[in-house]
C-alpha atoms as a PDB file:
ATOM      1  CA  UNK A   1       0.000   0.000   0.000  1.00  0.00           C
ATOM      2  CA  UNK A   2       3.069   2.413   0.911  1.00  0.00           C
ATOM      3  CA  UNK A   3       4.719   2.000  -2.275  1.00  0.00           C
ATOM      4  CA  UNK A   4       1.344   2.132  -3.895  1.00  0.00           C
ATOM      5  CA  UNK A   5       1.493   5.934  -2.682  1.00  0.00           C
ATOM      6  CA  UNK A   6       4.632   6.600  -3.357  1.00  0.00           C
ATOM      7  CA  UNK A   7       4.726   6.065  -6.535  1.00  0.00           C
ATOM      8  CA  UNK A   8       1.734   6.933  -8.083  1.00  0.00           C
ATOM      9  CA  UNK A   9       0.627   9.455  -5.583  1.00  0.00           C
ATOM     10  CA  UNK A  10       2.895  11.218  -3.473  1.00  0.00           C
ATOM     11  CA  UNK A  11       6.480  11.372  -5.684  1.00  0.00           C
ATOM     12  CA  UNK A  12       4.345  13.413  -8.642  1.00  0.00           C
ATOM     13  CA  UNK A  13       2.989  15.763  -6.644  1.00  0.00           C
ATOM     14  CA  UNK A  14       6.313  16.835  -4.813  1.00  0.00           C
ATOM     15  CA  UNK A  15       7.685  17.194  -9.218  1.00  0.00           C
ATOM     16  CA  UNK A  16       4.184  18.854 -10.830  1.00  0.00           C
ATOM     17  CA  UNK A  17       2.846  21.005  -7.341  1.00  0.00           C
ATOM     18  CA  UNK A  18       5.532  21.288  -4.943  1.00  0.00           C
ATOM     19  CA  UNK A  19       8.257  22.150  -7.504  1.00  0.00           C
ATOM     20  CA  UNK A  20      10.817  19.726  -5.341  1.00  0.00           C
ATOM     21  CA  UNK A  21      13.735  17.759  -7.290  1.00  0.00           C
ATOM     22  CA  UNK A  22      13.330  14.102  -5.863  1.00  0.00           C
ATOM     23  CA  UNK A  23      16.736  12.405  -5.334  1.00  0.00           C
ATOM     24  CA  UNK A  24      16.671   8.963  -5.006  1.00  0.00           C
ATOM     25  CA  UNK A  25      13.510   6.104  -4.877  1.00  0.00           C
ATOM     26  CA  UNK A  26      11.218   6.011  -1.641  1.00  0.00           C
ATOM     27  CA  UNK A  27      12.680   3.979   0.880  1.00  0.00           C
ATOM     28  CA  UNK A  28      10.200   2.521   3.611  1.00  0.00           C
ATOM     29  CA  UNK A  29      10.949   3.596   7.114  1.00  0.00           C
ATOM     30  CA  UNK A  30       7.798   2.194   8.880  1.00  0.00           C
ATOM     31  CA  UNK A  31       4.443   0.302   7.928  1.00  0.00           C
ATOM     32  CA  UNK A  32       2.777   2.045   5.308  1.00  0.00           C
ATOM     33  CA  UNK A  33       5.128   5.159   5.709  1.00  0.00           C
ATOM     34  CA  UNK A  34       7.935   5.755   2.775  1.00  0.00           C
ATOM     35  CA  UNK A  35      10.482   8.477   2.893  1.00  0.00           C
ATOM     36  CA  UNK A  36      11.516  10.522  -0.052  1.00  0.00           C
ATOM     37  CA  UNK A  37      14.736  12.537  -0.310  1.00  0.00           C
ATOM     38  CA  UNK A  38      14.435  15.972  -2.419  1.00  0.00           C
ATOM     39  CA  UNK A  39      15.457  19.877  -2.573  1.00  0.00           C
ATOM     40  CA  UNK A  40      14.101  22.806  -2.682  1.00  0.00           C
ATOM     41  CA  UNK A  41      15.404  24.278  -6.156  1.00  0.00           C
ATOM     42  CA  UNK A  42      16.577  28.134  -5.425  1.00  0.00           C
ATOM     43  CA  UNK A  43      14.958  30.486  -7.898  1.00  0.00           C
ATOM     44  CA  UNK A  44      18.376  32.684  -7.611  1.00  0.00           C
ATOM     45  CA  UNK A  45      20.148  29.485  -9.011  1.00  0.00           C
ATOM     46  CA  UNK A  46      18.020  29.205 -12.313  1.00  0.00           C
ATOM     47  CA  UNK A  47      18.058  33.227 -13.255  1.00  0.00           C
ATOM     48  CA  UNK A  48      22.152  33.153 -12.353  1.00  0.00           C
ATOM     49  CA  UNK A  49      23.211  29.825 -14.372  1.00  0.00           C
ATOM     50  CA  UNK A  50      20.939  31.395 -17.578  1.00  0.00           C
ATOM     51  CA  UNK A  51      22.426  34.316 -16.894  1.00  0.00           C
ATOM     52  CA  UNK A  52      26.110  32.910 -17.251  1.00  0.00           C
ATOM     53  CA  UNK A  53      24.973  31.092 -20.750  1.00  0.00           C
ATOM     54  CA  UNK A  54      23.579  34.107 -21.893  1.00  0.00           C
ATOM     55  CA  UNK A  55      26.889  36.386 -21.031  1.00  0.00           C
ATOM     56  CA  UNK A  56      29.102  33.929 -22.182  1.00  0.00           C
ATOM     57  CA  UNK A  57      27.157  33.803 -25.829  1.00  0.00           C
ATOM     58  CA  UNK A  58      27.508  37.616 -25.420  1.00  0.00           C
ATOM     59  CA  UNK A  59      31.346  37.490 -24.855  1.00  0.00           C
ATOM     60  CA  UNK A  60      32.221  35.237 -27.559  1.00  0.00           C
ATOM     61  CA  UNK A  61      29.840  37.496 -29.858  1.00  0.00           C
ATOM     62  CA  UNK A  62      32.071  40.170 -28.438  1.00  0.00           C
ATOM     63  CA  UNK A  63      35.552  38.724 -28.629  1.00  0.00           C
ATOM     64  CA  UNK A  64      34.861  37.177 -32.639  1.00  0.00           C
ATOM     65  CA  UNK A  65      33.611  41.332 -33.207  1.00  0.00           C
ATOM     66  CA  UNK A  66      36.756  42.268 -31.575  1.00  0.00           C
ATOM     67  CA  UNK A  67      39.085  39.726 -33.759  1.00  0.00           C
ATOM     68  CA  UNK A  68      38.632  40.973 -37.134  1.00  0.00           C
ATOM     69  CA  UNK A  69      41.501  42.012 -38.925  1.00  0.00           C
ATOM     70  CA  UNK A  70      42.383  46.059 -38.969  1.00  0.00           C
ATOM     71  CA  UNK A  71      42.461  47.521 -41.992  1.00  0.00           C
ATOM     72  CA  UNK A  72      45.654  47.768 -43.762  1.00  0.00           C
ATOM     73  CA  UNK A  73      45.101  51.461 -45.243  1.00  0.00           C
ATOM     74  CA  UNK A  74      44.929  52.821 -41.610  1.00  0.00           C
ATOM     75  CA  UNK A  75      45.737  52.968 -37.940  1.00  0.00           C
ATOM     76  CA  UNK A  76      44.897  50.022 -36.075  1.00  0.00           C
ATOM     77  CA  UNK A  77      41.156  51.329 -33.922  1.00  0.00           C
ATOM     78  CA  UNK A  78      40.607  51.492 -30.516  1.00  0.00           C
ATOM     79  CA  UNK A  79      37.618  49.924 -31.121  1.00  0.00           C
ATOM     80  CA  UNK A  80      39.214  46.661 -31.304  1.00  0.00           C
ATOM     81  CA  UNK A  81      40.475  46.652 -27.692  1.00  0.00           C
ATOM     82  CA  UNK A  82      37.573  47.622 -26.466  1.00  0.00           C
ATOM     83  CA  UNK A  83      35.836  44.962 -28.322  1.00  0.00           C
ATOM     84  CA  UNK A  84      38.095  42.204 -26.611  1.00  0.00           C
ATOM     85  CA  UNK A  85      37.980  43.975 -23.321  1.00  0.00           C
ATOM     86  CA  UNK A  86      34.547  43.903 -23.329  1.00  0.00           C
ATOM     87  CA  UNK A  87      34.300  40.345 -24.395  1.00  0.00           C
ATOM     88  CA  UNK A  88      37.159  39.423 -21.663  1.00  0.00           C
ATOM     89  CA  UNK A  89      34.945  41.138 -18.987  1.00  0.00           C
ATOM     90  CA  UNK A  90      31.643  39.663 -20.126  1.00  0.00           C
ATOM     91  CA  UNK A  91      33.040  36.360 -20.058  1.00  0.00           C
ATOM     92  CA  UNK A  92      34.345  36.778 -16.405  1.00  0.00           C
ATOM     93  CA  UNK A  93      31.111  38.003 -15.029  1.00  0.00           C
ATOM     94  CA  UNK A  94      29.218  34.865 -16.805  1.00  0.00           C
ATOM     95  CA  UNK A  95      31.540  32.225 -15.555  1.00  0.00           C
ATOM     96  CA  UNK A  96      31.151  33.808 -12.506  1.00  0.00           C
ATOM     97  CA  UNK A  97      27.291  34.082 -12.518  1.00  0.00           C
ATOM     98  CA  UNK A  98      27.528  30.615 -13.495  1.00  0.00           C
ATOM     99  CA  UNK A  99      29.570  28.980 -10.792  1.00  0.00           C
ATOM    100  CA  UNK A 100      27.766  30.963  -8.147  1.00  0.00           C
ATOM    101  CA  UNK A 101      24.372  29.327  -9.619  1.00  0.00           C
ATOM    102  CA  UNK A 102      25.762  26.170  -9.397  1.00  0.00           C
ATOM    103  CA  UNK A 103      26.820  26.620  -5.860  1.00  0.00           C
ATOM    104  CA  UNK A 104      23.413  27.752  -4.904  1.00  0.00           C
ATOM    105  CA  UNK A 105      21.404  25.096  -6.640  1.00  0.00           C
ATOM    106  CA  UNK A 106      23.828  22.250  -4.762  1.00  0.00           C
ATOM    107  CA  UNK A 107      23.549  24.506  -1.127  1.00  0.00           C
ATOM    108  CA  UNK A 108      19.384  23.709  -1.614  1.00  0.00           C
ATOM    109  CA  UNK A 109      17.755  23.256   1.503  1.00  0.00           C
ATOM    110  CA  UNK A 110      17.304  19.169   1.509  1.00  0.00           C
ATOM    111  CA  UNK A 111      13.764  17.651   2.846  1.00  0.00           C
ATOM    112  CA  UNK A 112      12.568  14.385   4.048  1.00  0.00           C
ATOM    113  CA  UNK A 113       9.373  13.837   2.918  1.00  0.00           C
ATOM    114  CA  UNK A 114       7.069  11.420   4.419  1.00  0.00           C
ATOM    115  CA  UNK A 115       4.886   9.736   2.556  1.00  0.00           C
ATOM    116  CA  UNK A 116       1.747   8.010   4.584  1.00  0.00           C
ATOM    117  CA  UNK A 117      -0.519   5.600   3.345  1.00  0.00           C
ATOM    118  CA  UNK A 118      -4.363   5.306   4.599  1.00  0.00           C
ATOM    119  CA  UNK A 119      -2.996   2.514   6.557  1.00  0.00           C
ATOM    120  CA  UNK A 120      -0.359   4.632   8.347  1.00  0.00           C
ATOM    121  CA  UNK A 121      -0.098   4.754  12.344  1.00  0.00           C
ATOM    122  CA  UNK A 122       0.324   8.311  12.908  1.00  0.00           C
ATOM    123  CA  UNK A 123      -0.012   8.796  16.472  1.00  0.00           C
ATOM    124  CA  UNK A 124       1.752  11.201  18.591  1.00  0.00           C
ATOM    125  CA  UNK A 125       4.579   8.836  19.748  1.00  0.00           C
ATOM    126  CA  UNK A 126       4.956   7.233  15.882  1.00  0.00           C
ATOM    127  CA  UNK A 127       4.979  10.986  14.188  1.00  0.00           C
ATOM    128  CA  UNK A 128       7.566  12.059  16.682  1.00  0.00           C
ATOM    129  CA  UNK A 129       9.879   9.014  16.509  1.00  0.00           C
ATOM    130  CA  UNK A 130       9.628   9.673  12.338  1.00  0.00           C
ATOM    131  CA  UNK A 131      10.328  13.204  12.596  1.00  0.00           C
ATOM    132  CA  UNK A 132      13.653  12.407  14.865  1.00  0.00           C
ATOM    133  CA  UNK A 133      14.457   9.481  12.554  1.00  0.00           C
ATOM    134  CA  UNK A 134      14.127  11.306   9.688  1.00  0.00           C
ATOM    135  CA  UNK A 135      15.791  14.787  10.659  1.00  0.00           C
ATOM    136  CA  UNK A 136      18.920  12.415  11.874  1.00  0.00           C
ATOM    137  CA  UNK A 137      19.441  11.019   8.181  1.00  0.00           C
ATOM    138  CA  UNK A 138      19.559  14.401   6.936  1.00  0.00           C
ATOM    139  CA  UNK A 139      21.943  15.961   9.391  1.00  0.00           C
ATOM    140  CA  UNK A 140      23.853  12.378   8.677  1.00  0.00           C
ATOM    141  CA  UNK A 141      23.819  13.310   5.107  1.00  0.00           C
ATOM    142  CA  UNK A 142      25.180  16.974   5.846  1.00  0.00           C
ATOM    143  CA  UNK A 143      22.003  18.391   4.968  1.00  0.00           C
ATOM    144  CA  UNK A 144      21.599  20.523   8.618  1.00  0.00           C
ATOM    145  CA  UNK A 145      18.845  22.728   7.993  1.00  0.00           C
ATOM    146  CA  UNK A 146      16.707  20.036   6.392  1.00  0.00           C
ATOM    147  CA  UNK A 147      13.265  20.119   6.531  1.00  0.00           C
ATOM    148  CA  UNK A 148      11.164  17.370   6.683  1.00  0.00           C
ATOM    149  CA  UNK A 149       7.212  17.044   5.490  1.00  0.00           C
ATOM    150  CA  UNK A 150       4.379  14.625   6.064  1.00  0.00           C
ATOM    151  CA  UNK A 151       2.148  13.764   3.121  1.00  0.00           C
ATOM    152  CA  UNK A 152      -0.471  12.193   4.001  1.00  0.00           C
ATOM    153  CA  UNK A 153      -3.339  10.115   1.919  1.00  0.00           C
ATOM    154  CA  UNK A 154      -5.957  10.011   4.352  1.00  0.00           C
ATOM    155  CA  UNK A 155      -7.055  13.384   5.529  1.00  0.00           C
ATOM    156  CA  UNK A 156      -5.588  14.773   8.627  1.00  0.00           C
ATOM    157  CA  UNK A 157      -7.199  15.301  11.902  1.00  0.00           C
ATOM    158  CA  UNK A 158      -6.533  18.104  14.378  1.00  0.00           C
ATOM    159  CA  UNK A 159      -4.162  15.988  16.967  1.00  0.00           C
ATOM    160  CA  UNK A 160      -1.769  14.526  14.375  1.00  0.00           C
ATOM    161  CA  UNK A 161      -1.949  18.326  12.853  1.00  0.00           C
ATOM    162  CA  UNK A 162      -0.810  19.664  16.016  1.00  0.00           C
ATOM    163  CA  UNK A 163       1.856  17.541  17.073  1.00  0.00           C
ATOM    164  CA  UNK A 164       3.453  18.024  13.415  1.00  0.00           C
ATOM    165  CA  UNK A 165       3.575  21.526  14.328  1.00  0.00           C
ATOM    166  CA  UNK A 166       5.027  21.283  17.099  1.00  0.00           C
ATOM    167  CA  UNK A 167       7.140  18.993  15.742  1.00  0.00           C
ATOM    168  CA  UNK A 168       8.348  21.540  13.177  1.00  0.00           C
ATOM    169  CA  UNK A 169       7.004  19.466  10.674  1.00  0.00           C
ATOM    170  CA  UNK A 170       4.881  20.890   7.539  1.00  0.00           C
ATOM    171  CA  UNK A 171       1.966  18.706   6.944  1.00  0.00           C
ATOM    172  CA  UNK A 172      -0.084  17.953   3.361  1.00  0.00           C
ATOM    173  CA  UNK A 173      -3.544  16.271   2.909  1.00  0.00           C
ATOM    174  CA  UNK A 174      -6.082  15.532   0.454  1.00  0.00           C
ATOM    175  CA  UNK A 175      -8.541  18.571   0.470  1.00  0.00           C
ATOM    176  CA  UNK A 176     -11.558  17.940  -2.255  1.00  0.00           C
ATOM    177  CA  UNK A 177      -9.562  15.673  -3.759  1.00  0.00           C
ATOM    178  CA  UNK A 178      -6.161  17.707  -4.121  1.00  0.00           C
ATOM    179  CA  UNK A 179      -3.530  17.231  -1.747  1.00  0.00           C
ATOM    180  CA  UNK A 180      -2.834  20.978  -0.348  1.00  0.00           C
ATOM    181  CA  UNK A 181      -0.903  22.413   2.908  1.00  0.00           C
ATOM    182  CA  UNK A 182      -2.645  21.788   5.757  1.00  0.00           C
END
């Protein structure tokens, strides 16, 4: 039944609503419970790796502009040097832009999500032990300000609700049909 969620339920919401990047398959960590490893993509890290394929098209534009051969009746421009200066700096600022996006995207804030089943146990002592289990993986994994979410298939009632907050955990359940924050 766990799996059942998992993979049909659970791991395409986190892709399609959530906007998470999954790493890894579900891994069961209790009856009817699987645990899914993903990040939170930064929207800094998109708009700064573009950016850095974008300025680096723009520097080799520059530096082939700045290459041409001077003309042989003449004095050699200054436009030229600029040209290649321009390129030289463009390019610098890209790779830059670049790198930084990578570091950003691989610096994501990791989560545990936990994926319940309508035959989960989710009382206060269960939800709690979880939570601990799962938080300890991640700081394990070097990830310490994971975060770590309960999805659950069956609706939620108000005592599970409030030990996950207190918990720190953020909770999701099925709402009219969609699963939504709860």
């Amino acid at each position: 039944m766990s799996k059942t969620f998992s993979g049909e339920r659970c791991v395409p919401w986190l892709y399609s609503q959530a906007g998470v990047r999954v790493e890894g398959e579900p891994k069961s960590v209790a009856p009817a419970v699987d645990e899914v490893r993903a990040r939170v993509p930064r929207k800094a890290a998109l708009g700064l790796k573009f950016g850095g394929m974008v300025g680096l098209f723009a520097a080799a534009m520059a530096l082939m502009a700045g290459a041409r051969p001077a003309k042989a009746e003449g004095q050699p421009s200054s436009a030229a040097s600029v040209r290649a200066i321009t390129g030289y700096a463009l390019g610098g600022l890209s790779i830059a832009s670049f790198a930084v996006g990578r570091r950003l995207d691989r610096s994501a804030p990791a989560l545990a999500v936990l994926c319940a089943a309508r035959g989960a146990e989710l009382d206060d002592h269960q939800l709690a032990a979880l939570a601990g289990d799962a938080r300890k993986r991640l700081a394990d994994a070097s990830f310490p300000e994971g975060q770590v979410w309960l999805i659950s298939e069956a609706p939620l009632s108000a005592e599970p609700r409030a030990e996950a907050d207190a918990l720190k955990v953020r909770c999701f359940a099925p709402v009219q049909g969609r699963i939504v924050e709860v």
